[in-house]
Protein backbone atom coordinates (compact mmCIF):
# COMPACT_ATOMS: atom_id res chain seq x y z
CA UNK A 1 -36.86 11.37 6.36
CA UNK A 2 -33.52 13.35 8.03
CA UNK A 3 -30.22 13.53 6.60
CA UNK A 4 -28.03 11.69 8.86
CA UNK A 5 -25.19 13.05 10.46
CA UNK A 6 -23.07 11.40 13.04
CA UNK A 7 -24.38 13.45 16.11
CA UNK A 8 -28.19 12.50 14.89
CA UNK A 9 -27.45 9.05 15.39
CA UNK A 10 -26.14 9.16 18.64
CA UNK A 11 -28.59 11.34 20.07
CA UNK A 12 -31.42 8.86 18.67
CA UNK A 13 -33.54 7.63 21.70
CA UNK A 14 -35.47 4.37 22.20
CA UNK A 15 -39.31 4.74 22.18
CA UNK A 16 -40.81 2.32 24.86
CA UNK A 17 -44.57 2.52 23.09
CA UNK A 18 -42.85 0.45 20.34
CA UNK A 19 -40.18 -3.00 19.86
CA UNK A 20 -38.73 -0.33 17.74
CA UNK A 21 -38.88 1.90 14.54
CA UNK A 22 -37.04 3.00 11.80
CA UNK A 23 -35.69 6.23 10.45
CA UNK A 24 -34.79 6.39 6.73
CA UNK A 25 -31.71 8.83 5.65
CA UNK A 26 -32.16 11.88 3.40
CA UNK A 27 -28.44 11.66 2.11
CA UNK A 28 -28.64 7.68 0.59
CA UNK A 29 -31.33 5.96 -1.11
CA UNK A 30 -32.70 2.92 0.83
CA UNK A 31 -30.83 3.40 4.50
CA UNK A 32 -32.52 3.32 7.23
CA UNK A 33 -31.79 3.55 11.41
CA UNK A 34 -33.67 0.73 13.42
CA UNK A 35 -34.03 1.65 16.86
CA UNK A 36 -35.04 -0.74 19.70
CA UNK A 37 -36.86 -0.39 22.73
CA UNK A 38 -33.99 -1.32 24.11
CA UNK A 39 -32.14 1.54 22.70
CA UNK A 40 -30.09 -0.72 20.32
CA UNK A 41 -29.27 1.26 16.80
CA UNK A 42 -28.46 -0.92 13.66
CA UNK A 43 -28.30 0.45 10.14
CA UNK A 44 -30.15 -1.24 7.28
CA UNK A 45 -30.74 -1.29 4.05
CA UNK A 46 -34.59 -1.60 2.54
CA UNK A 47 -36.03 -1.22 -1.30
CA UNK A 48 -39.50 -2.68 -2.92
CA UNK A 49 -38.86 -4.97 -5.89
CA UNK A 50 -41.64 -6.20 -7.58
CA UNK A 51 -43.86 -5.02 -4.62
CA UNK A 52 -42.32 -6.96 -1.84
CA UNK A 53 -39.79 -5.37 0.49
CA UNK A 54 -35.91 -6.58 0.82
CA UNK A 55 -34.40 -5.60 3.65
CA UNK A 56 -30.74 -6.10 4.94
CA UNK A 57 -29.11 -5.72 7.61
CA UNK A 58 -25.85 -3.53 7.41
CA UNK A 59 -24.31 -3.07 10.75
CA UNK A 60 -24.78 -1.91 14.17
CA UNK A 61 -24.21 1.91 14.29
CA UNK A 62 -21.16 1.15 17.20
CA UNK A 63 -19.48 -1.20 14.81
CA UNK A 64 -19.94 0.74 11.35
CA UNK A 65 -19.25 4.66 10.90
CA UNK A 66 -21.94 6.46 8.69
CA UNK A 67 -19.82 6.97 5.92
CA UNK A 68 -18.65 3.34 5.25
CA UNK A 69 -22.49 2.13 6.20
CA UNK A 70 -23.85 4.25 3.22
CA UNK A 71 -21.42 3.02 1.19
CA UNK A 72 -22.28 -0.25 2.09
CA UNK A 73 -26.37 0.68 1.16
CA UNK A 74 -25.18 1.79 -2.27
CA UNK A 75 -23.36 -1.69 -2.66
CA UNK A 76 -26.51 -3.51 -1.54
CA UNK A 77 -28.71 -1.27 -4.43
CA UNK A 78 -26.61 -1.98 -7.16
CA UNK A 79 -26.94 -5.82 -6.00
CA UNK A 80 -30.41 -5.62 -6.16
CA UNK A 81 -30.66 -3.46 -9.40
CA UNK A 82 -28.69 -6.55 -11.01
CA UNK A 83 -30.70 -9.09 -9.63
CA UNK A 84 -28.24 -10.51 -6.78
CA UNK A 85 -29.92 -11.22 -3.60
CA UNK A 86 -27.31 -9.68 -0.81
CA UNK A 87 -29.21 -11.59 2.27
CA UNK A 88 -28.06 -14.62 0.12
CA UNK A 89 -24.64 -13.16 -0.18
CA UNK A 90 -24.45 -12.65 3.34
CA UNK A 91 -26.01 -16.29 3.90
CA UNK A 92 -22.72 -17.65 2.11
CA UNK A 93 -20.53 -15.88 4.82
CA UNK A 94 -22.09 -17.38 7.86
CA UNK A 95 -21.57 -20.62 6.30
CA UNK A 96 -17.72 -20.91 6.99
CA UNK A 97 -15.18 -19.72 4.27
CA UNK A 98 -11.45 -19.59 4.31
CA UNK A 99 -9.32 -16.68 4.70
CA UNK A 100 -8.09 -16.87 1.29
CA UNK A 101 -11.77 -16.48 -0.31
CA UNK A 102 -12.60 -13.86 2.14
CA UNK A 103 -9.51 -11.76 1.65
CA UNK A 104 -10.32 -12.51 -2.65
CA UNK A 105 -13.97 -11.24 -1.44
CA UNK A 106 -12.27 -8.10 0.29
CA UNK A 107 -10.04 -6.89 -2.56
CA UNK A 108 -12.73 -6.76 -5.05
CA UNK A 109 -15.27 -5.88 -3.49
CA UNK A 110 -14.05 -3.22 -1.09
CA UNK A 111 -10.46 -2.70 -2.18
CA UNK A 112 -10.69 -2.51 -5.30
CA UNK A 113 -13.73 -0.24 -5.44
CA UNK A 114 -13.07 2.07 -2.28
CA UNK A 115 -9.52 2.21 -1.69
CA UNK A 116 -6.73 3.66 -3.70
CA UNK A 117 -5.16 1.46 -5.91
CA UNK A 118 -1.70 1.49 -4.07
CA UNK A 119 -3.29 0.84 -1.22
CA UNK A 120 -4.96 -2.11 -2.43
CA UNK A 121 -2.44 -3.95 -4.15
CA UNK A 122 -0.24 -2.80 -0.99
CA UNK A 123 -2.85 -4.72 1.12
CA UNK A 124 -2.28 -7.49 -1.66
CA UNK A 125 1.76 -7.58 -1.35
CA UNK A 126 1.10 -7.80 2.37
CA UNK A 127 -1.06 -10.72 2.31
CA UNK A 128 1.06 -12.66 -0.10
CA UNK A 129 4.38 -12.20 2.15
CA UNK A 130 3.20 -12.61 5.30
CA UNK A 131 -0.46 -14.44 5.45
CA UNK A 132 -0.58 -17.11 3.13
CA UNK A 133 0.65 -19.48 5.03
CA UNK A 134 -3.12 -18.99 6.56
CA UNK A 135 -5.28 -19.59 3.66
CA UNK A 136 -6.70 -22.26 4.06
CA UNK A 137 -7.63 -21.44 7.40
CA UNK A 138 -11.25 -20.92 8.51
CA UNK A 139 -12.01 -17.87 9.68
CA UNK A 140 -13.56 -19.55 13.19
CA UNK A 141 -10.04 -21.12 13.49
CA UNK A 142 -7.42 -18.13 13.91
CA UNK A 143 -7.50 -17.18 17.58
CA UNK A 144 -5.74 -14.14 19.05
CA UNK A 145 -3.29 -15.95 19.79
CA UNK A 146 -2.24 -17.20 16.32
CA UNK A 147 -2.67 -13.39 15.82
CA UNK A 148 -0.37 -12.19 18.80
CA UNK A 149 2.20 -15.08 17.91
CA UNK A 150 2.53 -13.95 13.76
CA UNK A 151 2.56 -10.59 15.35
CA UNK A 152 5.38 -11.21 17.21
CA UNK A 153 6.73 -13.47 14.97
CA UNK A 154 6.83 -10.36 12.10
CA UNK A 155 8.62 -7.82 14.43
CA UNK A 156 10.87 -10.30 15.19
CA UNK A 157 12.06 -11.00 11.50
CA UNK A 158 10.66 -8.87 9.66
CA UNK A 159 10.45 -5.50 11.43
CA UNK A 160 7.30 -3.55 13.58
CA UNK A 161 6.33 -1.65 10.58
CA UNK A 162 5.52 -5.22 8.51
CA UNK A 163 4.07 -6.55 11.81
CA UNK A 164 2.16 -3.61 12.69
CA UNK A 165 0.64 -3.43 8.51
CA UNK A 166 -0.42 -7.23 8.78
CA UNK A 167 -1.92 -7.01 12.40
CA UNK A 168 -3.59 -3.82 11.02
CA UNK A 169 -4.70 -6.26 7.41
CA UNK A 170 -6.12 -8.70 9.64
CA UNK A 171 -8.80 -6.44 11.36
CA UNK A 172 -9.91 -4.79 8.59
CA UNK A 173 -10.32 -7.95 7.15
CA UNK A 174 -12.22 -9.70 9.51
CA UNK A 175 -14.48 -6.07 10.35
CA UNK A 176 -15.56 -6.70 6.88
CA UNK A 177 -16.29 -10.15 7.68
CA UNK A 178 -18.93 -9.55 10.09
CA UNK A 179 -20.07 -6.48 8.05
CA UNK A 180 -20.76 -9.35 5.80
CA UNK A 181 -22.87 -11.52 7.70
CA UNK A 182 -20.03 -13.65 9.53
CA UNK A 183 -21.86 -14.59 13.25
CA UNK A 184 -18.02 -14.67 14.71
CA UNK A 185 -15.86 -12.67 16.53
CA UNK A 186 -13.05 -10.29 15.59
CA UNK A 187 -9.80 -12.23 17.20
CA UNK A 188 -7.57 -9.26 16.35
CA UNK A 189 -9.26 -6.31 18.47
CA UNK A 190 -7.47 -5.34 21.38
CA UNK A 191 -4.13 -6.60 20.01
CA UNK A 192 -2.16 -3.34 20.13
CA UNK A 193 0.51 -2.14 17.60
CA UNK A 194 4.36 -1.95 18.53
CA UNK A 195 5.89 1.49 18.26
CA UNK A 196 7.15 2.65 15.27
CA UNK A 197 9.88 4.94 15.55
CA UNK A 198 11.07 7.39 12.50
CA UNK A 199 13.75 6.15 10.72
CA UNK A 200 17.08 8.00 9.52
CA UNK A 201 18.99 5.42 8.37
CA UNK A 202 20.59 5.87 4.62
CA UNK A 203 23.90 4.84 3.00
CA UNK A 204 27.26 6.12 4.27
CA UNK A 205 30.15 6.69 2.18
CA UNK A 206 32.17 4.03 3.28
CA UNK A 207 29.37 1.98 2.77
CA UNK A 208 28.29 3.42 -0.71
CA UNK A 209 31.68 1.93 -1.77
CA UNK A 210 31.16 -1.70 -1.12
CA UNK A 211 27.07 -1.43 -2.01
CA UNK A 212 28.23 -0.31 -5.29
CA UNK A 213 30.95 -3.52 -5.77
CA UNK A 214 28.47 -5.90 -4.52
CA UNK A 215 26.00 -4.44 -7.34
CA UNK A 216 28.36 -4.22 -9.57
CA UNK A 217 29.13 -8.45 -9.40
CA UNK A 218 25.40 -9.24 -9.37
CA UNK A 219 24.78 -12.09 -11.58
CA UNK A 220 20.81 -11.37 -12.54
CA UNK A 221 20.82 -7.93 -14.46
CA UNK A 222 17.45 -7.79 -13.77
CA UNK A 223 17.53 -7.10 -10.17
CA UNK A 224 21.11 -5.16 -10.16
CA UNK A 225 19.43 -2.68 -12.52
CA UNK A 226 15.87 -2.71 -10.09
CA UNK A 227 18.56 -1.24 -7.26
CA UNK A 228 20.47 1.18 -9.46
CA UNK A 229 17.03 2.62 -10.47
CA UNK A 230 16.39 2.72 -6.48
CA UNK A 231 19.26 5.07 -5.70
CA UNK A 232 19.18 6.81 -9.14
CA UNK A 233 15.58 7.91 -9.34
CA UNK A 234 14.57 7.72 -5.01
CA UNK A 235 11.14 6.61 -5.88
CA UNK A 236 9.00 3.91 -3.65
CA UNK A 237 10.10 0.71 -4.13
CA UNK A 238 6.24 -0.74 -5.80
CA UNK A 239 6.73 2.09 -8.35
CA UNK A 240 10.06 0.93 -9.03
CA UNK A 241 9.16 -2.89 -9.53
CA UNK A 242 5.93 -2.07 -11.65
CA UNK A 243 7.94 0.42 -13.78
CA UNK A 244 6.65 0.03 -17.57
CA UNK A 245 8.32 1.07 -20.47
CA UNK A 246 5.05 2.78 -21.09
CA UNK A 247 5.54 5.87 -18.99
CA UNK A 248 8.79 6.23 -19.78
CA UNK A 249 10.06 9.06 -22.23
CA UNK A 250 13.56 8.50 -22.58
CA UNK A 251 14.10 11.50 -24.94
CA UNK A 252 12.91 13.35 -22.34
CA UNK A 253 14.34 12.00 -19.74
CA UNK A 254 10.88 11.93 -17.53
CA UNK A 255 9.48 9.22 -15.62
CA UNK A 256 5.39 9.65 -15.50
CA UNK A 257 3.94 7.88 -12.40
CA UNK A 258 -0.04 7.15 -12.87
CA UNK A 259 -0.84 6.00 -9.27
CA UNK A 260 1.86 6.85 -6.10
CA UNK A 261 1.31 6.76 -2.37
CA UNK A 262 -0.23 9.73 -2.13
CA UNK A 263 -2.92 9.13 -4.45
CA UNK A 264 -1.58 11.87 -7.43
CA UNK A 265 0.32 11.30 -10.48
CA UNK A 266 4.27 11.87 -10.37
CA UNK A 267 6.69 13.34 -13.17
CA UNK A 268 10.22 11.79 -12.08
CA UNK A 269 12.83 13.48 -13.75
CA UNK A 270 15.07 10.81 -14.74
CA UNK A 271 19.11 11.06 -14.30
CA UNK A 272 21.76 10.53 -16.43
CA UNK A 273 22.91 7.33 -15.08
CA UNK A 274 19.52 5.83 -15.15
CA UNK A 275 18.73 7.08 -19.00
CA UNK A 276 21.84 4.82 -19.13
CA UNK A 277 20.45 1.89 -17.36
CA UNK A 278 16.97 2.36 -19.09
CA UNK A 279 18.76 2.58 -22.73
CA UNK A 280 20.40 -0.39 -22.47
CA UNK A 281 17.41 -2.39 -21.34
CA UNK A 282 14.85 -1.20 -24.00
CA UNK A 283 17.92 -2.22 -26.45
CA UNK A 284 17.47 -5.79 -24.98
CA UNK A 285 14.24 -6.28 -24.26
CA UNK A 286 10.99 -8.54 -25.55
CA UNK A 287 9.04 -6.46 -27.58
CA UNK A 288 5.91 -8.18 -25.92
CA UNK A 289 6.84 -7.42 -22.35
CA UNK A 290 5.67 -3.68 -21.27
CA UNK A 291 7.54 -3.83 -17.61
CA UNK A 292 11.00 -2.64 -17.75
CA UNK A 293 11.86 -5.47 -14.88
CA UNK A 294 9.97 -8.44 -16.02
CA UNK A 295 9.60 -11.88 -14.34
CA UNK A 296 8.79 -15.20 -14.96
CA UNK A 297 7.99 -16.62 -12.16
CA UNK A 298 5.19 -13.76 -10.97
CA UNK A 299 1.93 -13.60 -11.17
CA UNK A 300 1.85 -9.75 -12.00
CA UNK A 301 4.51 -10.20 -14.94
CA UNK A 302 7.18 -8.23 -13.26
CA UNK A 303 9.97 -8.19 -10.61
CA UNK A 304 7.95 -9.08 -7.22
CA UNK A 305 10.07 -8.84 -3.96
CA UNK A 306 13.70 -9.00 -4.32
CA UNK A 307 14.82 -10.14 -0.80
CA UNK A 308 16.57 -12.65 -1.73
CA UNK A 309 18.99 -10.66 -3.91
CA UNK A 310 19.10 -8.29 -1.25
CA UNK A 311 20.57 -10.29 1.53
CA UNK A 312 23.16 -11.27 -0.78
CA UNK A 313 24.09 -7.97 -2.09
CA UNK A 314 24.37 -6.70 2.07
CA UNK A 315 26.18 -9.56 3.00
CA UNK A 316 28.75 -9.03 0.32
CA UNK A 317 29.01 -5.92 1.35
CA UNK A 318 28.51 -6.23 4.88
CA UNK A 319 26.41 -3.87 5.48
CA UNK A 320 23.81 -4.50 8.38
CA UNK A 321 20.39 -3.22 9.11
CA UNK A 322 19.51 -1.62 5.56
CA UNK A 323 16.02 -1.95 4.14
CA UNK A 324 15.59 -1.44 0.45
CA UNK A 325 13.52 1.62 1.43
CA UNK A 326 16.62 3.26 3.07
CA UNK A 327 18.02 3.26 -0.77
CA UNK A 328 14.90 6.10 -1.64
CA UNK A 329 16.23 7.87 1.96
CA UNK A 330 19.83 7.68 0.58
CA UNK A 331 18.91 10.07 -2.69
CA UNK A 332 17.06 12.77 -0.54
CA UNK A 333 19.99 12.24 2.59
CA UNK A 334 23.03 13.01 -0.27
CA UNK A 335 20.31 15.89 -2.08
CA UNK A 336 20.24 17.52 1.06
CA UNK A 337 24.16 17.34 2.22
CA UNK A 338 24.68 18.86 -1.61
CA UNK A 339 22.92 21.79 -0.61
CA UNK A 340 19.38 20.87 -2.44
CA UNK A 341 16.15 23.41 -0.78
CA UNK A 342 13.61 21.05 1.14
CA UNK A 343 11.46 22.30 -1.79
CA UNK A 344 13.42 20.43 -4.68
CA UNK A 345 14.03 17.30 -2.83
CA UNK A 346 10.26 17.05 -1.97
CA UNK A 347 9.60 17.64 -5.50
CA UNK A 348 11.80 14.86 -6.80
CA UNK A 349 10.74 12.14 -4.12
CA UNK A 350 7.18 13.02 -4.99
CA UNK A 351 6.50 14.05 -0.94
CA UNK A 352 3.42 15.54 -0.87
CA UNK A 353 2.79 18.46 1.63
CA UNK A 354 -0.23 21.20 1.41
CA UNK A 355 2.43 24.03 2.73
CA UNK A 356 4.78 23.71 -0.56
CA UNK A 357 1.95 22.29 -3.48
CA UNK A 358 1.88 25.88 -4.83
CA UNK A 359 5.96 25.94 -5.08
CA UNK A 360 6.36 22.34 -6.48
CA UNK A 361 3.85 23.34 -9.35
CA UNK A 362 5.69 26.08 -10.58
CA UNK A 363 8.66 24.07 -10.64
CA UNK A 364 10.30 22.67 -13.35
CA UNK A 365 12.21 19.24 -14.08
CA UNK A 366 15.55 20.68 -14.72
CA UNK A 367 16.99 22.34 -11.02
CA UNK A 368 15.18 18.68 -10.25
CA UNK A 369 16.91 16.75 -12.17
CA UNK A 370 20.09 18.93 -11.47
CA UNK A 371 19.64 18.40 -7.49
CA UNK A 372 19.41 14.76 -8.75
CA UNK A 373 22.62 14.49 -10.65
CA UNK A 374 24.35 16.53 -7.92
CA UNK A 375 23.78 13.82 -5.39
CA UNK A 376 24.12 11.16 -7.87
CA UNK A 377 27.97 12.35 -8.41
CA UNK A 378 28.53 12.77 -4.66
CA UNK A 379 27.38 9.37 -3.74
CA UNK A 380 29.57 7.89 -6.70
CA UNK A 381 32.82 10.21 -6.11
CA UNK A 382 33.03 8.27 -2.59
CA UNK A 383 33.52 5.27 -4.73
CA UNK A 384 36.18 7.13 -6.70
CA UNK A 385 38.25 8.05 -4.09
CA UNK A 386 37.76 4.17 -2.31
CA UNK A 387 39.78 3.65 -5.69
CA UNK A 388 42.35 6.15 -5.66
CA UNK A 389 42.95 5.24 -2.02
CA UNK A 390 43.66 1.54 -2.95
CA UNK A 391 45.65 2.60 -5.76
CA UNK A 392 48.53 4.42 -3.56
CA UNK A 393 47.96 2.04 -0.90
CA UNK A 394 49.31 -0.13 -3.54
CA UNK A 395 52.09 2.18 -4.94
């Protein structure tokens, strides 16, 4: 027995007396290195029950990194200690499924269990946009080139960054497929990602006055209020639409985030203007709905994807190439023009960065929420003066 390590594995050596043998690893309970005569190196999985041994093959050490292989042994012993077979699991895979089951099969049983939960449900939001259309597809059926062409497709109409997520979705996806058992092929390796190139883009004034008219004559409430809590608070746009009136202390004017991007808990220090906002919708609301922009229509209960209501709001105010993310950019863009320290604007966008963790703890919410209002006023005032300037244009 050795506790594996990365480098052990690699400098394992076939042994030509035998078809092969195995190694078992200090560090996990049941997993094991088989190594042919023919140097091959697989990692599986094997445990007695009732006398007999079960073993399962995992993954071939090329195609599985240590880590994610013991994870994958751990899986396999809880299976077993509850009486699930995993070679039968694995049987069901090489039978052919649809992409919809196996994606169902990925969330819960790797998302949901080794992945933060943004990412997860990030994974989810990207499958639901862009790859349902696929389904019902079996796996055997999507070729590289139905990958390359959605790929394309995506960057064309919906921007590299969605296209590059999805193509990325896809092989993780169908890795875990053959980590499963699927005999096939992964049709997305050696598709390569488009460049992504940092983006500056946030609000100008002159366009701060029409974005604010064209909210301002929105017909649903719902989703003019989702935007003013975009510019007013600068937070991610999922935290936004899963807001719940549960985390919100409106005496106290704080925002408490459970689960963000980076994987910690936020306190967002909530502005005047959106107090205002928030006020007026508790006032109103269903006393059985929790999410402060509920829905219908969704599956989750809340405001989903807004794009709709965003392609009308920019073409009323003509304003071209804005994403809803350039809204949280906006905030941080005016915080920073208003004289704000990298160090406040970082705490109230919830950036996370190992240099300044020590400075953002000892802060508090009020120069926060004061850099907040600050930029708040000067992105407003440029609506202000749009109106003063019509009014002598007039006189």
């Amino acid at each position: 027995m050795v506790k594996f390590t990365e480098s052990y594995i690699s400098k394992l050596q076939p042994d030509t007396n035998k078809a092969r043998y195995e190694i078992q690893d200090e560090g996990c309970p049941g997993l094991y290195c088989r190594v042919t005569d023919k140097g091959a190196k697989t990692y599986c999985f094997f445990r007695r029950i009732n006398g007999k041994l079960k073993r399962v093959t995992i993954a071939k050490t090329c195609d599985i990194n240590l880590k994610d292989a013991r994870k994958q042994a751990l899986e396999y012993y809880t299976q077993i200690s509850n009486g699930i077979d995993p070679n039968k699991e694995k049987q069901k895979l090489k039978n052919e499924i649809c992409l919809a089951d196996l994606f169902s099969k990925y969330i819960e049983e790797h998302g949901k269990k080794y992945t933060k939960q943004s990412t997860w449900k990030e994974n989810q939001n990207i499958y639901n946009r862009y790859l349902l259309p696929w389904k019902n597809k079996t796996l055997i059926s999507i070729t590289r080139d139905d990958i390359e062409k959605l790929h394309t497709k995506l960057s064309r109409e919906n921007g590299i960054y969605a296209a590059n997520s999805t193509l990325t979705l896809i092989k993780h996806i169908f890795n875990k497929a053959i980590e499963w058992g699927w005999q096939g092929n992964n049709p997305a390796i050696g598709i390569k990602k488009l460049k992504e190139k940092s983006r500056d883009r946030y609000l100008q004034p002159d366009e701060i006055v029409r974005f604010f008219n064209a909210l301002s004559s929105s017909i649903n409430d719902t989703t003019r209020d989702f935007f003013y809590m975009l510019i007013y608070t600068g937070q991610r746009r999922s935290n936004v639409l899963s807001m719940s009136w549960d985390d919100i202390s409106l005496k106290n004017k704080i925002w408490h985030i459970p689960d963000t991007k980076n994987g910690e808990p936020l306190n967002v220090p909530l502005v005047n203007k959106a107090v205002d906002i928030l006020t007026d919708r508790y006032a109103k609301k269903d006393n059985n709905i929790s999410w402060v922009f509920p829905s219908n229509t969704s599956i989750s209960g809340h405001l989903e994807e807004p794009k709709k209501a965003w392609k009308n709001i920019l073409e009323e105010a003509n304003i071209a190439d804005l994403r809803i993310h350039d809204i949280r950019r906006t905030l941080g863009s005016y915080q920073a023009i208003s004289g704000s320290s990298l160090h406040i604007i970082g705490k109230s966008l919830g950036h996370k960065s190992t240099q300044a963790t020590e400075i953002y703890a000892r802060l508090s919410q009020d120069p926060v929420r004061a850099s907040m209002e600050k930029a708040i006023d000067m992105i407003e005032s440029f609506t202000y003066q749009d109106t003063d300037g019509a009014s002598d244009e007039k006189k």
